[in-house]
PDB file of N, CA and C in Angstrom:
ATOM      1  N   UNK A   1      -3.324 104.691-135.239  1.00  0.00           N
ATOM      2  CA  UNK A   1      -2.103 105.492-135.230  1.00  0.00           C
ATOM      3  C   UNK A   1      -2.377 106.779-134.461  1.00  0.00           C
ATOM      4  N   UNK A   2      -1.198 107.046-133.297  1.00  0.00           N
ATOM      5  CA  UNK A   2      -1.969 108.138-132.959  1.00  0.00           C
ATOM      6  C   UNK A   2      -0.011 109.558-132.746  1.00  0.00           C
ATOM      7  N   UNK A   3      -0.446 110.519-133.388  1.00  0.00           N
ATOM      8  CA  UNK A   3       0.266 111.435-133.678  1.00  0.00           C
ATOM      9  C   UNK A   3       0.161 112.881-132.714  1.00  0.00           C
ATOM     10  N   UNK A   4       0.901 113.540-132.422  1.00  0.00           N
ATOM     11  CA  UNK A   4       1.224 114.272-131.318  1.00  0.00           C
ATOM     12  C   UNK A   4       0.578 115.757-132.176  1.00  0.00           C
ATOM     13  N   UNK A   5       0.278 116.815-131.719  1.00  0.00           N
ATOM     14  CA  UNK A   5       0.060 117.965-132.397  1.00  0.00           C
ATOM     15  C   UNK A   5       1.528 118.737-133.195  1.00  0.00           C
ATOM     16  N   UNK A   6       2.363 118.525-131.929  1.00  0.00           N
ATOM     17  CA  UNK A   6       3.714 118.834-132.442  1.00  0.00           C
ATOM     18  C   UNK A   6       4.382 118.541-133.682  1.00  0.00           C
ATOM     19  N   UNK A   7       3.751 117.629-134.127  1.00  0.00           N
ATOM     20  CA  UNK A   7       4.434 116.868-135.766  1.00  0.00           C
ATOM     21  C   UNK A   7       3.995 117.606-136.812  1.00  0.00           C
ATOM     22  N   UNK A   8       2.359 118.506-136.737  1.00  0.00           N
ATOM     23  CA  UNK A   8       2.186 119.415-137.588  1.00  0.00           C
ATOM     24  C   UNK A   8       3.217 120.786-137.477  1.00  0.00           C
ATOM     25  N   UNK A   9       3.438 120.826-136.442  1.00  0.00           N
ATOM     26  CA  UNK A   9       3.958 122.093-136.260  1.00  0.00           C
ATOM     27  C   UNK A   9       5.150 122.612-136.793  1.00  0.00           C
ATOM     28  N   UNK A  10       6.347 120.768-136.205  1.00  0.00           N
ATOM     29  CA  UNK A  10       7.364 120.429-136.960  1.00  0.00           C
ATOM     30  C   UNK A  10       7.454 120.352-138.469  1.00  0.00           C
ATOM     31  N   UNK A  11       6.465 120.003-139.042  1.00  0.00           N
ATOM     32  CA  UNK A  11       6.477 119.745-140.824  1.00  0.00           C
ATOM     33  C   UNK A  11       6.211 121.192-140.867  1.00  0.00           C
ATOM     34  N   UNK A  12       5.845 121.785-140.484  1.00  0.00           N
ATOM     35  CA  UNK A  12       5.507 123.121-141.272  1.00  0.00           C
ATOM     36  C   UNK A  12       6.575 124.136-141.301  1.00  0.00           C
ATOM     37  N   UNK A  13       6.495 124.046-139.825  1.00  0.00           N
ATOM     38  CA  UNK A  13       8.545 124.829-139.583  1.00  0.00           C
ATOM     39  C   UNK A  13       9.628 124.097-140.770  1.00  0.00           C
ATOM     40  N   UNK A  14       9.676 122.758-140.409  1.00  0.00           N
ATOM     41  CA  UNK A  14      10.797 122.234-141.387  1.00  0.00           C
ATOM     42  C   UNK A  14      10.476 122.597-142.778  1.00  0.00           C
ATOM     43  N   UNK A  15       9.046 123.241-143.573  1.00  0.00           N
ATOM     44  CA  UNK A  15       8.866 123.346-144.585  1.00  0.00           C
ATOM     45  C   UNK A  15       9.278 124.911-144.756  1.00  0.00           C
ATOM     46  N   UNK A  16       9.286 125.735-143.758  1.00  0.00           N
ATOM     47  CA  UNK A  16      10.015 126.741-144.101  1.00  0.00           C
ATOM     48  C   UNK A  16      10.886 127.051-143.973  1.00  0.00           C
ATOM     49  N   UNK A  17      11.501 126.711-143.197  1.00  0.00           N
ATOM     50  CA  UNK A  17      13.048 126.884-142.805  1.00  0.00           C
ATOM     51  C   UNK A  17      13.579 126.311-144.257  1.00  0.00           C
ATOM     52  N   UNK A  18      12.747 125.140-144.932  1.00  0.00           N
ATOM     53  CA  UNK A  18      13.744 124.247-146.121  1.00  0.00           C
ATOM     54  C   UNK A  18      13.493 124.988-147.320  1.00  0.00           C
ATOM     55  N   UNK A  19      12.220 126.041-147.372  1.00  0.00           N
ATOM     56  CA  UNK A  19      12.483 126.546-148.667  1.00  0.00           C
ATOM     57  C   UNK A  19      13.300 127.571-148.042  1.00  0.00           C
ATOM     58  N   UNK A  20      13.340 128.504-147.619  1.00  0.00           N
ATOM     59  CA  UNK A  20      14.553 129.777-147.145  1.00  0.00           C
ATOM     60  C   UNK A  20      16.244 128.969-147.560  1.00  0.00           C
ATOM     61  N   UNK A  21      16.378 127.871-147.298  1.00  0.00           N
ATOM     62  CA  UNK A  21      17.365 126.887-147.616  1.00  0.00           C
ATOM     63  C   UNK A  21      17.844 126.726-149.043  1.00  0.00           C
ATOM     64  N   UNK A  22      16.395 126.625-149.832  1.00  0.00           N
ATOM     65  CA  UNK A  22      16.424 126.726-151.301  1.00  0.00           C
ATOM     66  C   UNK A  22      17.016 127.805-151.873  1.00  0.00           C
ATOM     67  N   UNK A  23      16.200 128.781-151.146  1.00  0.00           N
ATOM     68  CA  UNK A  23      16.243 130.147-151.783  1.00  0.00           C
ATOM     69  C   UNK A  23      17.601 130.780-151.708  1.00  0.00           C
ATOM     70  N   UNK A  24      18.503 130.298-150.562  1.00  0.00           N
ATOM     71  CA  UNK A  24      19.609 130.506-149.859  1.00  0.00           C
ATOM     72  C   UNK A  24      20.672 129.542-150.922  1.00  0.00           C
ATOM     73  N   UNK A  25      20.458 128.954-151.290  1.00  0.00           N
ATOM     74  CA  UNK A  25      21.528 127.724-152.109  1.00  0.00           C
ATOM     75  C   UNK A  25      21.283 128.507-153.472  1.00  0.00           C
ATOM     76  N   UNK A  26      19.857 128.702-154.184  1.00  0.00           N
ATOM     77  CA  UNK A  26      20.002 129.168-155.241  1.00  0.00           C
ATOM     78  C   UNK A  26      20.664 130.284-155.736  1.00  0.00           C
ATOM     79  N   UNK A  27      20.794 131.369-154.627  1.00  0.00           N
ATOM     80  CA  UNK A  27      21.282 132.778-154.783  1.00  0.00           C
ATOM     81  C   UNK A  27      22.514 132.237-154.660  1.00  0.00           C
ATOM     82  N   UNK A  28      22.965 131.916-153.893  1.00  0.00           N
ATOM     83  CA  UNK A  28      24.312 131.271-153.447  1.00  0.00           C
ATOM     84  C   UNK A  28      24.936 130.979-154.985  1.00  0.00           C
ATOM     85  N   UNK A  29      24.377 129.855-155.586  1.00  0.00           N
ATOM     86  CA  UNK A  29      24.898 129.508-156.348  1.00  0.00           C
ATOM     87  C   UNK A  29      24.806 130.006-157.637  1.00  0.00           C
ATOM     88  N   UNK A  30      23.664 131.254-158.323  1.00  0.00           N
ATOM     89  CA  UNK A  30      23.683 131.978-159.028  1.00  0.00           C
ATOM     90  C   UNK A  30      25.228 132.597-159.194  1.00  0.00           C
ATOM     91  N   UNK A  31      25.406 133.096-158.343  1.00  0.00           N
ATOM     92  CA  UNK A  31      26.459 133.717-158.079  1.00  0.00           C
ATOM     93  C   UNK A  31      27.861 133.290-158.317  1.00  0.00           C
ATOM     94  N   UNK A  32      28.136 131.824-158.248  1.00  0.00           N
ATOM     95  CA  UNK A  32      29.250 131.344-158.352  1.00  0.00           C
ATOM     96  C   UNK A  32      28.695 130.437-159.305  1.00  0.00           C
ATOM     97  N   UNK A  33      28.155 129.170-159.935  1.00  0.00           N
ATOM     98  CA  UNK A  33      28.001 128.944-161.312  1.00  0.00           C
ATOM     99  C   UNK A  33      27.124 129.039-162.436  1.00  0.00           C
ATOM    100  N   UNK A  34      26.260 130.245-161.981  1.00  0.00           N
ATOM    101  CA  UNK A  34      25.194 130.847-162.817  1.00  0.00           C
ATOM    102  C   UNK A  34      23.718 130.348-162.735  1.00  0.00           C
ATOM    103  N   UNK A  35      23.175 131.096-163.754  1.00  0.00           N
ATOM    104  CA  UNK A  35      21.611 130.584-163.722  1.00  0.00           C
ATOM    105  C   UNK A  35      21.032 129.559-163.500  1.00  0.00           C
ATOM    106  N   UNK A  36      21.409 128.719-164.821  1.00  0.00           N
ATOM    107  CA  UNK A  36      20.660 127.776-164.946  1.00  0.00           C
ATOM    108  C   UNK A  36      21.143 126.130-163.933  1.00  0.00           C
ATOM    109  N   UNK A  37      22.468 126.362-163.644  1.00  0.00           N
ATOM    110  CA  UNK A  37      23.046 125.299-162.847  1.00  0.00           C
ATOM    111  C   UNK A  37      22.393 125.558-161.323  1.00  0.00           C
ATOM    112  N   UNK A  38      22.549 127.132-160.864  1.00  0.00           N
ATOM    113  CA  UNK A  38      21.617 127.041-159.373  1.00  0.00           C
ATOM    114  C   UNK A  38      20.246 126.065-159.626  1.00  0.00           C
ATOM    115  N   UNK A  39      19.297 126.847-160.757  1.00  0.00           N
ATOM    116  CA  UNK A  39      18.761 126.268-160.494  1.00  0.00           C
ATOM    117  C   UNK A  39      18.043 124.618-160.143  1.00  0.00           C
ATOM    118  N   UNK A  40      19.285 124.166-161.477  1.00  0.00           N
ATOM    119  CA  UNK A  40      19.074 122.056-161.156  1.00  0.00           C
ATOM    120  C   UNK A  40      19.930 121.897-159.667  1.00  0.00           C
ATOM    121  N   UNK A  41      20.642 122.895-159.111  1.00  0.00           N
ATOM    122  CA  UNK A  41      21.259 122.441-157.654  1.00  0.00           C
ATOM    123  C   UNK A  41      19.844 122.833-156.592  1.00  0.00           C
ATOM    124  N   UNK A  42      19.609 123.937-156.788  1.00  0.00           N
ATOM    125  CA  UNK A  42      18.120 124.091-155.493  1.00  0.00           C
ATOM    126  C   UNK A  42      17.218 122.912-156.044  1.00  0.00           C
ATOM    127  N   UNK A  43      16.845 122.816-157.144  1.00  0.00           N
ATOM    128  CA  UNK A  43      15.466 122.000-157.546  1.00  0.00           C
ATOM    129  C   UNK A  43      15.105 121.033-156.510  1.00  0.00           C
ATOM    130  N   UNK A  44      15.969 120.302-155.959  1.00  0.00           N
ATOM    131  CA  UNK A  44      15.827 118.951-155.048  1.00  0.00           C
ATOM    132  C   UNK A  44      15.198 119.693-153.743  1.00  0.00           C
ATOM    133  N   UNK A  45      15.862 120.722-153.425  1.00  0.00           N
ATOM    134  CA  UNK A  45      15.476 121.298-151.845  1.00  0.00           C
ATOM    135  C   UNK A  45      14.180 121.599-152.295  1.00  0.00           C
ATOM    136  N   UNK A  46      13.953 122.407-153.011  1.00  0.00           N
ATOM    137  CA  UNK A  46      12.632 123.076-153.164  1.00  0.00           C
ATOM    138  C   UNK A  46      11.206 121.940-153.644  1.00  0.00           C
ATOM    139  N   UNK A  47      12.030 121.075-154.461  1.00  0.00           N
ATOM    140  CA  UNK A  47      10.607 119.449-154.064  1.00  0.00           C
ATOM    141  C   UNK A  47      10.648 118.708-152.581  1.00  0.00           C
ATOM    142  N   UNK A  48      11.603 118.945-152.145  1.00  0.00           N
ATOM    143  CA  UNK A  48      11.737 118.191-150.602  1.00  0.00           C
ATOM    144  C   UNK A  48      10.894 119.298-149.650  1.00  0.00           C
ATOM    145  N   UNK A  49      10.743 120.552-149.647  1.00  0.00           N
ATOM    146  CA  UNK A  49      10.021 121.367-149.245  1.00  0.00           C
ATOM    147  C   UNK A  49       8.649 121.323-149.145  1.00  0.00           C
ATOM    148  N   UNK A  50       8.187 121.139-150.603  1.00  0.00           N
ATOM    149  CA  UNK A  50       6.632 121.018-151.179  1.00  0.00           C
ATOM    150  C   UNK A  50       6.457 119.254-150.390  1.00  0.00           C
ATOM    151  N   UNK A  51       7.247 118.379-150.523  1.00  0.00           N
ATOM    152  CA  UNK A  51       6.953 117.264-149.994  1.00  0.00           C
ATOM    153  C   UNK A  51       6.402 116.936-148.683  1.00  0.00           C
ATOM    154  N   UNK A  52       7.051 117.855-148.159  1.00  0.00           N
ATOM    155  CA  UNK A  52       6.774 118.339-146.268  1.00  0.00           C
ATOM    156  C   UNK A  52       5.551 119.022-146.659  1.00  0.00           C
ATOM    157  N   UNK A  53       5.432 119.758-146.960  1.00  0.00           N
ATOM    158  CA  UNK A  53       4.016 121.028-147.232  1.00  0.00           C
ATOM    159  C   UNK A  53       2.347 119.681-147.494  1.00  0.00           C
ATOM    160  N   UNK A  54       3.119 118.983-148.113  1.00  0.00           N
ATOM    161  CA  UNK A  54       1.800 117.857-149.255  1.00  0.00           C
ATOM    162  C   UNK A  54       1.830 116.890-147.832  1.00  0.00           C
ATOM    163  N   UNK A  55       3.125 116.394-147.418  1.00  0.00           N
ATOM    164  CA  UNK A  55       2.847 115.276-146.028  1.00  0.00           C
ATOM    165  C   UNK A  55       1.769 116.234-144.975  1.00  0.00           C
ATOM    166  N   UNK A  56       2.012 117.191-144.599  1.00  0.00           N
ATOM    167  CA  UNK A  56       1.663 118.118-143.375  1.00  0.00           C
ATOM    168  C   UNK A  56       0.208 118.303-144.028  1.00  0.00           C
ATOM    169  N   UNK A  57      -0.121 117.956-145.152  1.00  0.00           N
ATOM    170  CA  UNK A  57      -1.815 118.935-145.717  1.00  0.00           C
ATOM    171  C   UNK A  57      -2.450 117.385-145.653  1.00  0.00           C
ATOM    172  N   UNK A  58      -1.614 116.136-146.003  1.00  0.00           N
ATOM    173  CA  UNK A  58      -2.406 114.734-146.022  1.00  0.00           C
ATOM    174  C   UNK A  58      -2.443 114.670-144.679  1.00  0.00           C
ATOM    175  N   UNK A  59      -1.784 114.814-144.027  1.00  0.00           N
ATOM    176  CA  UNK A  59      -1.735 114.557-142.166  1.00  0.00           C
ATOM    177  C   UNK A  59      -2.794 114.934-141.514  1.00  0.00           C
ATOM    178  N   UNK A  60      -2.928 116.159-141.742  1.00  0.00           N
ATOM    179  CA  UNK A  60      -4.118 117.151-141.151  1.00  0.00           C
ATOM    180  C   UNK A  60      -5.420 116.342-141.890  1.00  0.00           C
ATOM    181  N   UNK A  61      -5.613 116.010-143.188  1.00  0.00           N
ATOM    182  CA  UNK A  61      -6.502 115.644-143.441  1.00  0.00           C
ATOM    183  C   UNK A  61      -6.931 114.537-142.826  1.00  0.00           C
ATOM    184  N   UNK A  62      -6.142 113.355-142.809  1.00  0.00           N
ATOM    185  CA  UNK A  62      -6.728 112.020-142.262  1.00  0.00           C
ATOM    186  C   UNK A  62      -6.904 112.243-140.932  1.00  0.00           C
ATOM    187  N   UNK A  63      -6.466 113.512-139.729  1.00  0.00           N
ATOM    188  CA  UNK A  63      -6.271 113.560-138.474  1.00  0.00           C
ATOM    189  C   UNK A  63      -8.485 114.534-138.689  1.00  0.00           C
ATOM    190  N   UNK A  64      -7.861 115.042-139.611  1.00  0.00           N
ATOM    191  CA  UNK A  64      -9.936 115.466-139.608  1.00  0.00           C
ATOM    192  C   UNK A  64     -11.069 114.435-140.383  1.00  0.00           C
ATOM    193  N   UNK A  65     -10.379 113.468-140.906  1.00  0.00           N
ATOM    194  CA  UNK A  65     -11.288 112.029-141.150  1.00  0.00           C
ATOM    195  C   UNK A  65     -11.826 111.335-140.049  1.00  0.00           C
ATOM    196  N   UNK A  66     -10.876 111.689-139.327  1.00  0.00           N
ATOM    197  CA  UNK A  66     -10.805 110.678-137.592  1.00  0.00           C
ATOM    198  C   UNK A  66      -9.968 109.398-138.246  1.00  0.00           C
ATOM    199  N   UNK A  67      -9.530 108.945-138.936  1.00  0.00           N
ATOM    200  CA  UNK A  67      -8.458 108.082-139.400  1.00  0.00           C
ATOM    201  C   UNK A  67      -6.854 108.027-138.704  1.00  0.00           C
ATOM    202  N   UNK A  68      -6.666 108.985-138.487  1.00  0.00           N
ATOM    203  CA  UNK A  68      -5.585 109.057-136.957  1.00  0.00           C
ATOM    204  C   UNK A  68      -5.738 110.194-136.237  1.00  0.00           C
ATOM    205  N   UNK A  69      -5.214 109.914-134.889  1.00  0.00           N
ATOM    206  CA  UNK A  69      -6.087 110.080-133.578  1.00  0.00           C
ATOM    207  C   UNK A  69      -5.148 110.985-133.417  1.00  0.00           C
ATOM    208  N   UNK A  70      -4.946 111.928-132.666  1.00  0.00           N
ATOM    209  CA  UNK A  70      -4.295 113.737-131.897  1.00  0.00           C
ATOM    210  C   UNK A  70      -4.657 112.970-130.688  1.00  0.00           C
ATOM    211  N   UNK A  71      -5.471 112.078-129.783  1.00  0.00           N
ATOM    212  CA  UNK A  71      -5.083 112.325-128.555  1.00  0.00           C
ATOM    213  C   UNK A  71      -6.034 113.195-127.888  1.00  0.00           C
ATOM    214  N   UNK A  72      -7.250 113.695-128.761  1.00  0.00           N
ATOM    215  CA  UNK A  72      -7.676 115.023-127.839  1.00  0.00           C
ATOM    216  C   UNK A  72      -8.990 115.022-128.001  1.00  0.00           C
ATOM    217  N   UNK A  73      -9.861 115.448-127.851  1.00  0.00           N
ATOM    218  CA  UNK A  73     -11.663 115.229-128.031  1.00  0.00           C
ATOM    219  C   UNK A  73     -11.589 116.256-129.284  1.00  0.00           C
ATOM    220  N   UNK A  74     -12.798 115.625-129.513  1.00  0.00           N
ATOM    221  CA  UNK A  74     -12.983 115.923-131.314  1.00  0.00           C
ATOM    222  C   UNK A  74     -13.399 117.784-131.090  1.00  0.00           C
ATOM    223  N   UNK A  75     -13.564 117.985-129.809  1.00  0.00           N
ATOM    224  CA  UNK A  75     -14.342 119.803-129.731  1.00  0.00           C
ATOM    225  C   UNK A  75     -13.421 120.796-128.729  1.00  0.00           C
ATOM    226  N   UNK A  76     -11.948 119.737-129.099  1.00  0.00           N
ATOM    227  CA  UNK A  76     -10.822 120.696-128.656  1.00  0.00           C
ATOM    228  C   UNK A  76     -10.621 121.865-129.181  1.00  0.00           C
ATOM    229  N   UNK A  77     -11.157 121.747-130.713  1.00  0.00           N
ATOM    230  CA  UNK A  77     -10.486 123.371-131.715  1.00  0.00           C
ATOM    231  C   UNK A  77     -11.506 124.123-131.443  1.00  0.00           C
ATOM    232  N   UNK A  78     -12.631 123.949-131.062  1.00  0.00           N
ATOM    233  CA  UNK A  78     -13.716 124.756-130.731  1.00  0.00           C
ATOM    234  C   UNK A  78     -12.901 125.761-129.082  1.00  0.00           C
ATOM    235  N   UNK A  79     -13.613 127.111-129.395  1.00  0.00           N
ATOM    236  CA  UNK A  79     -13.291 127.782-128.175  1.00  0.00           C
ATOM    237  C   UNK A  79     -14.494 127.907-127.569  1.00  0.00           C
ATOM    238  N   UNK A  80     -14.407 128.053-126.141  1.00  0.00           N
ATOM    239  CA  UNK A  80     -15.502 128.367-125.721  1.00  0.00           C
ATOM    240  C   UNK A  80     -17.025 127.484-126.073  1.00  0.00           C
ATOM    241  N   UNK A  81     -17.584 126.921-126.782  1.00  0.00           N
ATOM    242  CA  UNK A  81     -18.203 125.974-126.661  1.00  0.00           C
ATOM    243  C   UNK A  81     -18.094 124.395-126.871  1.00  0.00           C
TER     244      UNK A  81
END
């Protein structure tokens, strides 16, 4: 399997942009049907968030197993030597 660098970059953006989303729905909805209902309405965004966060931390891992391939020599992250 071989995966682009860009896909980390993407999960991580999409993981913040989606909690700001959370955080944005919960206030939102504090406001118009209170506490405890924001919070069972964000709950879903904010596990779909962590889900991206947990995909993007297993990704990176198997991509430093050598289990899927970036495409790039293993002494790309190295600078200079």
């Amino acid at each position: 399997m071989r995966i682009d660098r860009q896909v980390f970059v993407k999960l991580m953006l999409g993981t913040f942009l989606t909690l700001i989303l959370a955080f944005v729905v919960r206030g939102t909805s504090t406001v118009v049907v209170g506490s405890e209902t924001a919070q069972v309405v964000a709950a879903p965004v904010f596990v779909f968030a962590v889900g991206m966060a947990a995909a993007a931390f297993l990704l990176s891992v198997l991509v430093k197993l050598g289990l899927v391939d970036t495409g790039e020599p293993a002494d790309a992250d190295s600078v200079g030597g």
